[in-house]
C-alpha atoms as a PDB file:
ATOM      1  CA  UNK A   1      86.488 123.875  11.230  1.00  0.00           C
ATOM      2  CA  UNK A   2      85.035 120.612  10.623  1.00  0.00           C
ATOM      3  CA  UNK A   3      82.573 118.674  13.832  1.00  0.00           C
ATOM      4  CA  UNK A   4      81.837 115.113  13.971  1.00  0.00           C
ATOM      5  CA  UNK A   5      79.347 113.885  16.239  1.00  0.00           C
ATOM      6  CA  UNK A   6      78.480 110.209  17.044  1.00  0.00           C
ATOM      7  CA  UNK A   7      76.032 109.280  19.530  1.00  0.00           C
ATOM      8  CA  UNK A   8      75.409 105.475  21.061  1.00  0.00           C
ATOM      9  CA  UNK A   9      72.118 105.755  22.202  1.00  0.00           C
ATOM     10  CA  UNK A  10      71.865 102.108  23.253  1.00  0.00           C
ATOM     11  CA  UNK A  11      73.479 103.256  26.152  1.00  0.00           C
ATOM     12  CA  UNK A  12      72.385 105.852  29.282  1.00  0.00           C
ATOM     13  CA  UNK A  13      75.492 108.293  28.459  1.00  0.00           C
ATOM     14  CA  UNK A  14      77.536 109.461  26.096  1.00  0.00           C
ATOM     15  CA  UNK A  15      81.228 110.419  26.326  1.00  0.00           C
ATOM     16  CA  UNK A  16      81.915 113.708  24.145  1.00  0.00           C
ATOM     17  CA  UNK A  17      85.641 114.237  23.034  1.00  0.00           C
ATOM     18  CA  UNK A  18      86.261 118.346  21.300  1.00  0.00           C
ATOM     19  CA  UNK A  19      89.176 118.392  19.685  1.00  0.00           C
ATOM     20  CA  UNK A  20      90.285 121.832  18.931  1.00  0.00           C
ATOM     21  CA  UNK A  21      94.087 122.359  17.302  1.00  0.00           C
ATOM     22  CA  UNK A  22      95.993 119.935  20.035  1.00  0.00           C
ATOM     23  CA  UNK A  23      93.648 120.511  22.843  1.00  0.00           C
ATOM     24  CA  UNK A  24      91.208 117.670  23.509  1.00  0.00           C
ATOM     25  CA  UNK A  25      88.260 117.819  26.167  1.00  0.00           C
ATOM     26  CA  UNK A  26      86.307 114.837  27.191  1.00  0.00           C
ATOM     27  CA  UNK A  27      82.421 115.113  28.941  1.00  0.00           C
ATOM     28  CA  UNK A  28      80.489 112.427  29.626  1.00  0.00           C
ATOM     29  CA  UNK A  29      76.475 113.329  29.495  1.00  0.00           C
ATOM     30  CA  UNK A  30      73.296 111.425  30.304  1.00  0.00           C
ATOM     31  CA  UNK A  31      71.656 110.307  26.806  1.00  0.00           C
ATOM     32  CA  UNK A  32      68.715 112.568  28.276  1.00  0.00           C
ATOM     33  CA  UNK A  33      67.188 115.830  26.498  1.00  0.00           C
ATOM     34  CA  UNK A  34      68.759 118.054  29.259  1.00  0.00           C
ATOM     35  CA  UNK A  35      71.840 116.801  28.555  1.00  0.00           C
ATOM     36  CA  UNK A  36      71.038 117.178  24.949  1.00  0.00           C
ATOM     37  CA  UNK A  37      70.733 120.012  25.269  1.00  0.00           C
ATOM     38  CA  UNK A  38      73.435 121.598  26.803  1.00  0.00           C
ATOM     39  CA  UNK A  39      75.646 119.268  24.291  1.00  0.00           C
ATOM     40  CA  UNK A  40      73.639 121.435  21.454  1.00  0.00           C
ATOM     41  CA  UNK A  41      73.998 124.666  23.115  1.00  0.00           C
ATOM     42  CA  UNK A  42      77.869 123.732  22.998  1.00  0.00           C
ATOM     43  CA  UNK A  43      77.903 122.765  19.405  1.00  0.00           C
ATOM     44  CA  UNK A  44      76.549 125.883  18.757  1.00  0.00           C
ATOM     45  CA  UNK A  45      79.934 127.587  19.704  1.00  0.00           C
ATOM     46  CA  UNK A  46      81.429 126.320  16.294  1.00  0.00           C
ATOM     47  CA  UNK A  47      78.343 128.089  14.397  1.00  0.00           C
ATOM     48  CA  UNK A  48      77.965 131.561  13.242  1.00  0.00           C
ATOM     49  CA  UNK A  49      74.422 131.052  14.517  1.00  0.00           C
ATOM     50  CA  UNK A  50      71.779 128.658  16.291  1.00  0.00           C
ATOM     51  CA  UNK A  51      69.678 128.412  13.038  1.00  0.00           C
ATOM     52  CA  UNK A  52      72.740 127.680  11.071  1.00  0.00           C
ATOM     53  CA  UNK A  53      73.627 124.389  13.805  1.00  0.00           C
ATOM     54  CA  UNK A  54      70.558 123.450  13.483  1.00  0.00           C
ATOM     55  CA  UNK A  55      70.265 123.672   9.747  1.00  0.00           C
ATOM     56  CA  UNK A  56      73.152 121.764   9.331  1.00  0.00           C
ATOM     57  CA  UNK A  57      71.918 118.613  11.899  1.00  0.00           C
ATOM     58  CA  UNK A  58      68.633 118.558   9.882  1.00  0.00           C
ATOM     59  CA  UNK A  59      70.442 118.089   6.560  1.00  0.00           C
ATOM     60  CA  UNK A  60      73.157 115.491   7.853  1.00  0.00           C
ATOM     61  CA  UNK A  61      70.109 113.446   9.415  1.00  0.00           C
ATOM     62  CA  UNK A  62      68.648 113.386   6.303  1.00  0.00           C
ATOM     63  CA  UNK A  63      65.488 115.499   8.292  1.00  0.00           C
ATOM     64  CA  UNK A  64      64.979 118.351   5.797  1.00  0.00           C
END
């Protein structure tokens, strides 16, 4: 399963579309680390583990 994740941060939210097979879910969160959060600890659902999310977010960013 393959995620894509944009974010605008020039603006104060973000709208978050999942599509999964033909099911699609839109959220629309605050661009605020709470928020952030709980968009992470969603992610995290397509991941075998936290570290692995995580892992994978620092690469794509160019971070580690």
């Amino acid at each position: 399963m393959q995620v894509v994740l944009e974010i605008d941060i020039s603006r104060s939210t973000s709208t978050i579309c999942e599509l999964i097979g033909q099911s699609k879910n839109e959220i629309t969160i605050t661009n605020d680390r709470s928020d952030f959060t709980l968009l992470l600890k969603d992610l995290a659902t397509f991941y075998k583990s936290y570290s692995q999310l995580q892992a994978s977010i620092l690469v794509d960013c160019k971070l580690f």
